[in-house]
Protein backbone atom coordinates (compact mmCIF):
# COMPACT_ATOMS: atom_id res chain seq x y z
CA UNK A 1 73.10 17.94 173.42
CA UNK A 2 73.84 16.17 177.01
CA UNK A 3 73.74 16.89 180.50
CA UNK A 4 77.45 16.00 180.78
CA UNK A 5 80.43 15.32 178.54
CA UNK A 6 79.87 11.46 179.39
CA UNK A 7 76.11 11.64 179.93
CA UNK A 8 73.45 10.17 178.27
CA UNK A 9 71.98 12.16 175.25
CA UNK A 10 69.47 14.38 176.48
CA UNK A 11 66.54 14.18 173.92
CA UNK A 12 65.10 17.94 172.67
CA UNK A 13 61.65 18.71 171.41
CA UNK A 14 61.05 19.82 168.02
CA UNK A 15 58.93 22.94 168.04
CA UNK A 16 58.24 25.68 165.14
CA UNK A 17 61.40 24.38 162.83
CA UNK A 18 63.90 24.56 166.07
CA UNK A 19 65.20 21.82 168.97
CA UNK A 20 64.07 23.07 172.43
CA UNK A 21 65.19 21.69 174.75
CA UNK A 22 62.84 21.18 177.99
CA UNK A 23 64.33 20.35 181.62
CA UNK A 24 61.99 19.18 184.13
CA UNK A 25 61.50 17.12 186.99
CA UNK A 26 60.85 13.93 185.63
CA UNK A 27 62.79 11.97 182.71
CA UNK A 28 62.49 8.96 181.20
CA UNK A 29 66.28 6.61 180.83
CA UNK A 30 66.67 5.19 177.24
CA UNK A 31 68.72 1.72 177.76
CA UNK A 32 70.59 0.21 174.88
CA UNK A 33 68.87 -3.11 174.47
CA UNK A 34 72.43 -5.41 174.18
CA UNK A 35 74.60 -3.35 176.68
CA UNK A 36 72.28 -1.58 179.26
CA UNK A 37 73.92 1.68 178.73
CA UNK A 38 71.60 4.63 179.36
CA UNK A 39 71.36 6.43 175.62
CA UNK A 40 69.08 8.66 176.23
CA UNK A 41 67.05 11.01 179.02
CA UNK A 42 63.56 11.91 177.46
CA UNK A 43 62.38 14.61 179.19
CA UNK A 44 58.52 13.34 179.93
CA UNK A 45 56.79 16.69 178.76
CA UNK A 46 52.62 18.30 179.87
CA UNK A 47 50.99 20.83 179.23
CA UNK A 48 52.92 23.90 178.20
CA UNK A 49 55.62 22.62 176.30
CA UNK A 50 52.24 20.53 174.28
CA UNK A 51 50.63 24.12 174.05
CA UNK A 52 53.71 25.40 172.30
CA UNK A 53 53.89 22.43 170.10
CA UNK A 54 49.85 22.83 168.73
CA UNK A 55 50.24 26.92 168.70
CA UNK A 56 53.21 26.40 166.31
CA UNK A 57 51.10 23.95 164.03
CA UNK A 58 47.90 26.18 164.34
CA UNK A 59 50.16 28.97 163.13
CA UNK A 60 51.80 26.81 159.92
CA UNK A 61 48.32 25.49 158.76
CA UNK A 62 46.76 27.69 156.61
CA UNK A 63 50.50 28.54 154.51
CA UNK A 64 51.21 24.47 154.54
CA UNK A 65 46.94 24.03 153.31
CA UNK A 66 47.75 27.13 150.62
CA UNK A 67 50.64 25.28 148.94
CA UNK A 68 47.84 22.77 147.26
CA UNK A 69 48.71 18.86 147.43
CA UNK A 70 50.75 19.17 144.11
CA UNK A 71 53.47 20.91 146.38
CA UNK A 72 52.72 19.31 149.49
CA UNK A 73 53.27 15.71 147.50
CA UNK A 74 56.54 16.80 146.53
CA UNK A 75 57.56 18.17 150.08
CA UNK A 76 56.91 14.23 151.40
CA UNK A 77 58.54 12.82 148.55
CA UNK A 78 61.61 14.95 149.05
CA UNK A 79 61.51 13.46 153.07
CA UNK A 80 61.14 10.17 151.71
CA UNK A 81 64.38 10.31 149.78
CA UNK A 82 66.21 12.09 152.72
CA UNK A 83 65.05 9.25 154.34
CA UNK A 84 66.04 6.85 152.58
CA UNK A 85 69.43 8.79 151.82
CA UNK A 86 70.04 8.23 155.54
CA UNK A 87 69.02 5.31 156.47
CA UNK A 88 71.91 3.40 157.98
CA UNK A 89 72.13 6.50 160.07
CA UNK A 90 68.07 6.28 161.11
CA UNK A 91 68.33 2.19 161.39
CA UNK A 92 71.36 2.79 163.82
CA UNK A 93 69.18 5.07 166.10
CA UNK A 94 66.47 2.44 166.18
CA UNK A 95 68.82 -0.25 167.40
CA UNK A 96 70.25 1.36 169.62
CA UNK A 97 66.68 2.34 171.56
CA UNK A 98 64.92 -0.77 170.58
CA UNK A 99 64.86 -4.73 169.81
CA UNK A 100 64.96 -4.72 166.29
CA UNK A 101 68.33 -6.92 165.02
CA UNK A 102 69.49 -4.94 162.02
CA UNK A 103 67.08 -6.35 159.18
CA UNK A 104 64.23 -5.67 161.14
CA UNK A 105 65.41 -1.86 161.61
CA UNK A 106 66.59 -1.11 157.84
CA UNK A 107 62.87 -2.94 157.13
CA UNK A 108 61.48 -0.27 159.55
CA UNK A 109 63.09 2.79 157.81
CA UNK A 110 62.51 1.05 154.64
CA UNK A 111 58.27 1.04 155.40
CA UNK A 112 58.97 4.80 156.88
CA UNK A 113 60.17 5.62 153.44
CA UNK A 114 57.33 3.66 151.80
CA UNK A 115 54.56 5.51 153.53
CA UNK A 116 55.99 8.84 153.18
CA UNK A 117 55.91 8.19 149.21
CA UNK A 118 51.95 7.04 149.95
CA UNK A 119 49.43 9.05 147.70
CA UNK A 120 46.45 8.71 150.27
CA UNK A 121 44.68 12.18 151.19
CA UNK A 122 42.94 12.03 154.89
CA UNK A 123 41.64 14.88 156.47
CA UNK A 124 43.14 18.81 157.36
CA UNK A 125 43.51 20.68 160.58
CA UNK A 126 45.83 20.15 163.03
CA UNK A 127 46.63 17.13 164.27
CA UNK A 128 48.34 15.09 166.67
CA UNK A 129 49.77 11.78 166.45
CA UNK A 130 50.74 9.29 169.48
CA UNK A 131 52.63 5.33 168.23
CA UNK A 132 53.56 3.20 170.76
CA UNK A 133 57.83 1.74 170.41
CA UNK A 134 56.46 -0.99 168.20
CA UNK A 135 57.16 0.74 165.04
CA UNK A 136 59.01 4.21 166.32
CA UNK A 137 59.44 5.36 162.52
CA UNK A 138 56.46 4.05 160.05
CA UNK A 139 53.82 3.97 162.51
CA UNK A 140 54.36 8.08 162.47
CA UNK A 141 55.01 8.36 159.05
CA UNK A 142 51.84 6.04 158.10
CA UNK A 143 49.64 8.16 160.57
CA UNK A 144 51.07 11.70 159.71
CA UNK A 145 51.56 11.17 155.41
CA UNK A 146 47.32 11.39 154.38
CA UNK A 147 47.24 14.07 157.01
CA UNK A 148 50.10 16.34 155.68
CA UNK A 149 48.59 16.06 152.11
CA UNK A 150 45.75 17.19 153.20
CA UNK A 151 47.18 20.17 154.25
CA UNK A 152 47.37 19.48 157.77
CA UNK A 153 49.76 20.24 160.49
CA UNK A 154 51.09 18.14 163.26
CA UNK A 155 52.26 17.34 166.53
CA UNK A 156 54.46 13.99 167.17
CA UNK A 157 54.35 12.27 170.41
CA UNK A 158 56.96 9.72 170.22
CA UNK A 159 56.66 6.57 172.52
CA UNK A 160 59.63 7.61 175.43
CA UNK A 161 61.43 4.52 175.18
CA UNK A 162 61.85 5.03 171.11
CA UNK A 163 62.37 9.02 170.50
CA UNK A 164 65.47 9.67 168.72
CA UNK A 165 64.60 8.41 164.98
CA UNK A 166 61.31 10.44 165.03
CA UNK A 167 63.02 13.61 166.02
CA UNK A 168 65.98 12.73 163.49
CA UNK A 169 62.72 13.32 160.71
CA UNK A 170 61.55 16.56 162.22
CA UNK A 171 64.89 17.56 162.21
CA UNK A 172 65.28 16.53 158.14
CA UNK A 173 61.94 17.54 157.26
CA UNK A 174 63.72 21.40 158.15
CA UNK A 175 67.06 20.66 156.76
CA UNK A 176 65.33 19.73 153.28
CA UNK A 177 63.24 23.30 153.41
CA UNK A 178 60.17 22.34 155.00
CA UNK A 179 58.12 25.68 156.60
CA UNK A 180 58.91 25.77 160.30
CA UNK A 181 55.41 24.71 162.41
CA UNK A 182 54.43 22.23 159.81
CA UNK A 183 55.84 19.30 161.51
CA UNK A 184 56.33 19.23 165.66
CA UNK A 185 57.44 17.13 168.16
CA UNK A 186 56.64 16.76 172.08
CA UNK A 187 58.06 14.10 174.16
CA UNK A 188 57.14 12.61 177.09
CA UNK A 189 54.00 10.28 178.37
CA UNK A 190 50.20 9.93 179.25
CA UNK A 191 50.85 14.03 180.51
CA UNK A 192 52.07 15.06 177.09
CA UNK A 193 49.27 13.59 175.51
CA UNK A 194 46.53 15.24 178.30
CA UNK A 195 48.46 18.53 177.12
CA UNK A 196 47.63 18.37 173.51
CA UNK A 197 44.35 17.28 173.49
CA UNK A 198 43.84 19.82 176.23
CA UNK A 199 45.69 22.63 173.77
CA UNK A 200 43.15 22.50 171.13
CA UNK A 201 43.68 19.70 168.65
CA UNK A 202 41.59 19.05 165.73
CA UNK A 203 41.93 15.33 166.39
CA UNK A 204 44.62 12.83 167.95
CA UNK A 205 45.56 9.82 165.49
CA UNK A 206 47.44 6.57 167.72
CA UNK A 207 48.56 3.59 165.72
CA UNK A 208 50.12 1.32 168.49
CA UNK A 209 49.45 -1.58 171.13
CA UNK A 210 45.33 -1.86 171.59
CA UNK A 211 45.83 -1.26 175.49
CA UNK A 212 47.83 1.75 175.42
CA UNK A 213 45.47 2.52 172.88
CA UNK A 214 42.46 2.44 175.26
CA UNK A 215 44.03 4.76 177.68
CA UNK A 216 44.77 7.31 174.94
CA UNK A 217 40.97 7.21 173.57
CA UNK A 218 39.79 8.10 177.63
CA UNK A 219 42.36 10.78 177.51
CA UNK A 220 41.34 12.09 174.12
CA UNK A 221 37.05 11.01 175.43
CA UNK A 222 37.62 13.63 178.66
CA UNK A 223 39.24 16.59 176.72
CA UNK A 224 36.56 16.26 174.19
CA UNK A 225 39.10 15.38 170.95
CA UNK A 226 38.46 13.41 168.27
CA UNK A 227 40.48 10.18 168.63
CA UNK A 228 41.41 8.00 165.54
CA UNK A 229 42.58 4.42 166.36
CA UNK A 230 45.03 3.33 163.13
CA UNK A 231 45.95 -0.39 162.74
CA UNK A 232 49.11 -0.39 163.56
């Protein structure tokens, strides 16, 4: 999708299984990191298109927690190798959004793929989870894998400078038969993550940089959610 035939990309939303694509007022330009070219426009999201985002995930919960963890297990492991299937394609997105050279970004879909395949069982509900542009792709897929097999739901917010690889695993996680709702995505900043706590989240997981992290924990402390701070 773009805003012109020789625009940037403009960067949907994953809600309930589809792209939507949300145009506001206020974007956020994704710069290659060799050639300066603007990649990207992240549409920096609040509270309605977050309220979307958690009703679809309240709505997938209970038919995601009824599948038991025998069938859930396999759903991750079939991600895993789509994953890892694709992964020049998923370490090309990260270099083009981030500083990675092109070991570091196969290692990053490589530990994506790892903690997909992860056998850890957290806690259920529905959740969302917030990474910094550190690690775009395992930070979510270390935060959201004990989660899923639990039987929970989630919402994604991606960091806005790092969106397109996360969104390229909602979008798989469908392609490979997944139940529409299960997995979400919101983008956008600090408002994006005031609009899911503020939609009714069970609890907000962030794995990311420890100051970004404090600001999240306030916003999660006023809204009254349950904020989990993962090593990163």
């Amino acid at each position: 999708m773009k805003f012109a035939a020789d625009g940037p990309l403009a960067m949907p939303l994953w809600i309930n299984g589809h792209a939507y694509l949300s145009v506001g007022e206020s974007f956020y330009d994704v710069a290659h990191p060799q050639s300066g070219e603007v990649v990207r426009r992240v549409p920096l999201c609040g509270a309605s298109e977050a309220a979307e985002a958690v009703a679809a995930a309240r709505a997938a919960q209970p038919g995601w927690a009824e599948m038991g963890l025998n069938a859930r297990y396999v759903r991750l492991a079939a991600l895993a190798d789509g994953l890892e299937r694709y992964a020049e394609h998923f370490a090309k997105l990260l270099l083009q959004e981030s500083v990675f050279d092109e070991a570091a970004a196969a290692a990053e879909v490589s530990a994506a793929v790892a903690a997909l395949r992860a056998t850890e069982v957290g806690e259920t509900g529905v959740i969302a989870v917030v990474v910094d542009a550190q690690r775009p792709l395992s930070a979510v897929a270390a935060a959201l894998t004990p989660a899923l097999l639990a039987g929970a739901a989630a919402v994604v917010k991606p960091s806005p400078r790092a969106p397109a690889a996360v969104f390229a695993l909602c979008e798989l996680s469908t392609r490979i038969g997944w139940p529409a709702g299960v997995l979400n995505l919101v983008q956008g900043d600090i408002a994006a993550i005031a609009g899911l706590c503020a939609a009714g989240i069970d609890r907000l997981v962030y794995r990311g940089d420890a100051a970004l992290g404090e600001q999240v924990d306030a916003i999660a402390a006023a809204a009254g959610t349950v904020c989990v701070q993962q090593t990163a």
